[in-house]
Every structure is written in C-alpha cells, then in structure tokens.
C-alpha atoms as a PDB file:
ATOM      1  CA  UNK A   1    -145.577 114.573  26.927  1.00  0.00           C
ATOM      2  CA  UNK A   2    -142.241 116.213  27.836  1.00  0.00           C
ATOM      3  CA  UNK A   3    -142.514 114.065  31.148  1.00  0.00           C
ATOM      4  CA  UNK A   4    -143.002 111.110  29.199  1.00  0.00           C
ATOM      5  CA  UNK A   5    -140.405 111.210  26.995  1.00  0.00           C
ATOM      6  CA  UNK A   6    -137.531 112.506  30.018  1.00  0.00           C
ATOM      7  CA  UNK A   7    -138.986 109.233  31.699  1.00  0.00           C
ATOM      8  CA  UNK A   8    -138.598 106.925  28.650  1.00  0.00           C
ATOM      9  CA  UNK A   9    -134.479 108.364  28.240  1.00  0.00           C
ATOM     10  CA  UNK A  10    -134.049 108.233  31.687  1.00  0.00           C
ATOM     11  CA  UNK A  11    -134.882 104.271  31.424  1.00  0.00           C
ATOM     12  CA  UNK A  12    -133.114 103.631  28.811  1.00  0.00           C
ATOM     13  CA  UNK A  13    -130.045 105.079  29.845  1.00  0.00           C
ATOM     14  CA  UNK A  14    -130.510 103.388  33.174  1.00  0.00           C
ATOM     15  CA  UNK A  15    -130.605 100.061  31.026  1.00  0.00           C
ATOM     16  CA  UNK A  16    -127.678 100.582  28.931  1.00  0.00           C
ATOM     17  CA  UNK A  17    -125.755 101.062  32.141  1.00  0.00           C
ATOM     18  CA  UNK A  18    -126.855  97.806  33.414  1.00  0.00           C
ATOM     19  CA  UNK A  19    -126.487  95.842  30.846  1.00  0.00           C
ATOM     20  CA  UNK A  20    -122.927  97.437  30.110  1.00  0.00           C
ATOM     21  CA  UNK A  21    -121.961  96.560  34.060  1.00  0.00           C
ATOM     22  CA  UNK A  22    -122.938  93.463  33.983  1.00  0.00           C
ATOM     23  CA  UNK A  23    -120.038  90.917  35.723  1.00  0.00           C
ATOM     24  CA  UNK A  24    -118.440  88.891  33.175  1.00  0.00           C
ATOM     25  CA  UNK A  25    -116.052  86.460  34.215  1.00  0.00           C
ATOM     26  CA  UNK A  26    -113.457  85.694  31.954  1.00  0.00           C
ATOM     27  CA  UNK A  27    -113.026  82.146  30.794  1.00  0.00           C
ATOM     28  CA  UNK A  28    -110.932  80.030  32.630  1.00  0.00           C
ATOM     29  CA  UNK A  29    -107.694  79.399  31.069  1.00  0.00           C
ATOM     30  CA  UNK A  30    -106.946  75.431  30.324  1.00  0.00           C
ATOM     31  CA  UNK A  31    -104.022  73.923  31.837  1.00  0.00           C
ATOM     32  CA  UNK A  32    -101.220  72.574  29.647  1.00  0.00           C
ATOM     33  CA  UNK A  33    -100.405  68.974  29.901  1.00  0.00           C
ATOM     34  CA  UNK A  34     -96.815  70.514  31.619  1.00  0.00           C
ATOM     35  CA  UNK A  35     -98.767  72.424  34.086  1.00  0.00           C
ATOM     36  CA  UNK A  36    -101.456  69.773  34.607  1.00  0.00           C
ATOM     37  CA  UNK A  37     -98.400  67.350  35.374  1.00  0.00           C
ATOM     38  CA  UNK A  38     -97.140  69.772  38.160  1.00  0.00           C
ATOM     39  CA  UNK A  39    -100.211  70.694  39.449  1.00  0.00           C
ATOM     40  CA  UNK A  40    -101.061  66.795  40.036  1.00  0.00           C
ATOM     41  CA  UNK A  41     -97.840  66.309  41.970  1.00  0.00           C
ATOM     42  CA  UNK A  42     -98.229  69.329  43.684  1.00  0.00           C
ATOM     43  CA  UNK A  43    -101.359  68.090  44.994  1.00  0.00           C
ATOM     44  CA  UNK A  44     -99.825  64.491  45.760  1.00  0.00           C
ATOM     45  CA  UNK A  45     -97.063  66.071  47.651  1.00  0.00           C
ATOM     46  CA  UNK A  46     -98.678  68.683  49.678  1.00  0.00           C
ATOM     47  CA  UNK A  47    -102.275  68.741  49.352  1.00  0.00           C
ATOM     48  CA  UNK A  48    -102.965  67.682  53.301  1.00  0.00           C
ATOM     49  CA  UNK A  49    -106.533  68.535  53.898  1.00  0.00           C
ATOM     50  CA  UNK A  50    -107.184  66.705  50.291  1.00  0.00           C
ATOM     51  CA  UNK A  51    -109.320  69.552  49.182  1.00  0.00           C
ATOM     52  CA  UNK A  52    -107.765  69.595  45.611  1.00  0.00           C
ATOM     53  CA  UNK A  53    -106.466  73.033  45.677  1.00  0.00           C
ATOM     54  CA  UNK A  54    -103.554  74.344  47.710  1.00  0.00           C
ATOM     55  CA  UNK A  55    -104.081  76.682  50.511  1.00  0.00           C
ATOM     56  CA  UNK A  56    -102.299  79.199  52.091  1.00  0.00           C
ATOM     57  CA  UNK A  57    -100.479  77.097  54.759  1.00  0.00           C
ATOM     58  CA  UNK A  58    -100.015  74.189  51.970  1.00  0.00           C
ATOM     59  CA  UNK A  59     -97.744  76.347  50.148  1.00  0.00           C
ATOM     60  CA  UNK A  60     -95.823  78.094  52.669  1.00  0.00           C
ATOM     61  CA  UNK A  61     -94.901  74.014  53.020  1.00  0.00           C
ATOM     62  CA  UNK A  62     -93.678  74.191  49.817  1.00  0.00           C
ATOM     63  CA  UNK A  63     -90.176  73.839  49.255  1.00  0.00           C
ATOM     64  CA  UNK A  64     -88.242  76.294  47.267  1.00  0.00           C
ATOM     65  CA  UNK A  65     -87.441  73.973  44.271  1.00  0.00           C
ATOM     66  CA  UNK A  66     -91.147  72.928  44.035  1.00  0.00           C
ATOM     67  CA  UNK A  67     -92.322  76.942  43.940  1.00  0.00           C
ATOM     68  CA  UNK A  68     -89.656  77.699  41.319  1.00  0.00           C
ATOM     69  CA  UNK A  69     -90.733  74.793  39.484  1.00  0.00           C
ATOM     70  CA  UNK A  70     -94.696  75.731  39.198  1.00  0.00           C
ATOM     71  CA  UNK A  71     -93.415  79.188  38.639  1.00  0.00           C
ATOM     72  CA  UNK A  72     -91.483  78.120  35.678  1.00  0.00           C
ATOM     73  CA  UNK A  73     -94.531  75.613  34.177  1.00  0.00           C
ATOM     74  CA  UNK A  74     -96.739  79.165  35.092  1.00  0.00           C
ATOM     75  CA  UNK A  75     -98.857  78.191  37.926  1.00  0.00           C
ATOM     76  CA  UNK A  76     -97.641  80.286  40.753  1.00  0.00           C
ATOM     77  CA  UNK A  77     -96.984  83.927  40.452  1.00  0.00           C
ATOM     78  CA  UNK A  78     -93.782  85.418  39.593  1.00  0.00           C
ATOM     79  CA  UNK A  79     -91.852  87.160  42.281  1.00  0.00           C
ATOM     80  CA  UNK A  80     -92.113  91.164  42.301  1.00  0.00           C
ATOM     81  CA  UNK A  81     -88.531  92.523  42.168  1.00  0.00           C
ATOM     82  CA  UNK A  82     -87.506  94.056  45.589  1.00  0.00           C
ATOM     83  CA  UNK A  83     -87.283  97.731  45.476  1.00  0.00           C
ATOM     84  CA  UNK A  84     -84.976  99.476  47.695  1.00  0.00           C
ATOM     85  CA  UNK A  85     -86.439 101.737  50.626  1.00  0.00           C
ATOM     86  CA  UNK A  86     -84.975 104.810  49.041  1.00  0.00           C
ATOM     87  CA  UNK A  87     -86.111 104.400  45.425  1.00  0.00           C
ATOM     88  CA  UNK A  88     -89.480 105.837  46.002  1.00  0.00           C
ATOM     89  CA  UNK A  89     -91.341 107.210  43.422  1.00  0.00           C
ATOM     90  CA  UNK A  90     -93.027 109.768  45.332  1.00  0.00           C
ATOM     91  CA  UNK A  91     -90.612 111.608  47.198  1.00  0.00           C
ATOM     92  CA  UNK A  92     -88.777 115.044  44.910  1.00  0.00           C
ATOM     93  CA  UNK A  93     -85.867 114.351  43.363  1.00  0.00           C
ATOM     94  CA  UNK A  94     -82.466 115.798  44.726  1.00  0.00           C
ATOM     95  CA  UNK A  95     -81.194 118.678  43.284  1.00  0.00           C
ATOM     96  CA  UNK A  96     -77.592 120.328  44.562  1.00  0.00           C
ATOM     97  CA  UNK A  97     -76.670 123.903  44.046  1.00  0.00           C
END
C-alpha cells in the first residue's frame, strides 16, 4: 500500500512539473500603424532576397538614418551604452593608504 501511494505522489508531482514547464510563447505584439509604415518601407528599400523580413546582411545595408529611424518608431533594438575597458564590475576596487 505504502508502494502504491509513493508511486501515485511520485506521478503527480512528475505532472505538476510538466504541466508547469510547459513552453508558452508570449503573444506577439501588434505593430502600430507608425511602425507598420516603417517596417513597409524598410522592406521596399532593402528587402533584396524579398523574403519579407530583414536579414542580417539586409541591415548591415541599412543606412544610419533608416536604423535610427526604426529605432525611434521601436522596431530595432536600442543601442547598449559603451562601457569603458576599465569600468569593470568585477575587478576590487582601489584603495590607497
């Protein structure tokens, strides 16, 4: 009985972790009419394999003004802030005596 009932916990945890792993996508955001306008003559102006979606060589072809501008209508990701070389986070800080 004692078997059984280790057996029956031991499935049922086994199926709460399942079910609580499961992959859920999150739903796909909707494009403004802004960013639908930019996106569309993104496409016109670059798009060269006429896939629909620009690849990696597509925007590297990409002109400055045309990355700042889907930036600003949020379609392209922001640009990280450079950090120096000697502002690591890791190394001790300095201390004089």
């Amino acid at each position: 009985m004692k078997k059984l009932l280790v057996a029956a916990i031991g499935l049922l945890c086994a199926t709460a972790i399942l079910v609580q792993a499961q992959d859920t996508k999150p739903p796909k955001k909707e494009l403004t009419p802004e960013q639908q306008t930019v996106m569309k003559e993104m496409l016109a102006k670059y798009d060269t394999n006429k896939d629909g979606k620009l690849d990696k060589t597509e925007r590297a072809a990409m002109t400055q003004e045309d990355k700042d501008k889907m930036t600003k209508a949020g379609l392209g990701k922001p640009k990280k802030p450079a950090v120096p070389a000697d502002a690591s986070t890791n190394a001790p800080a300095a201390t004089t005596k």
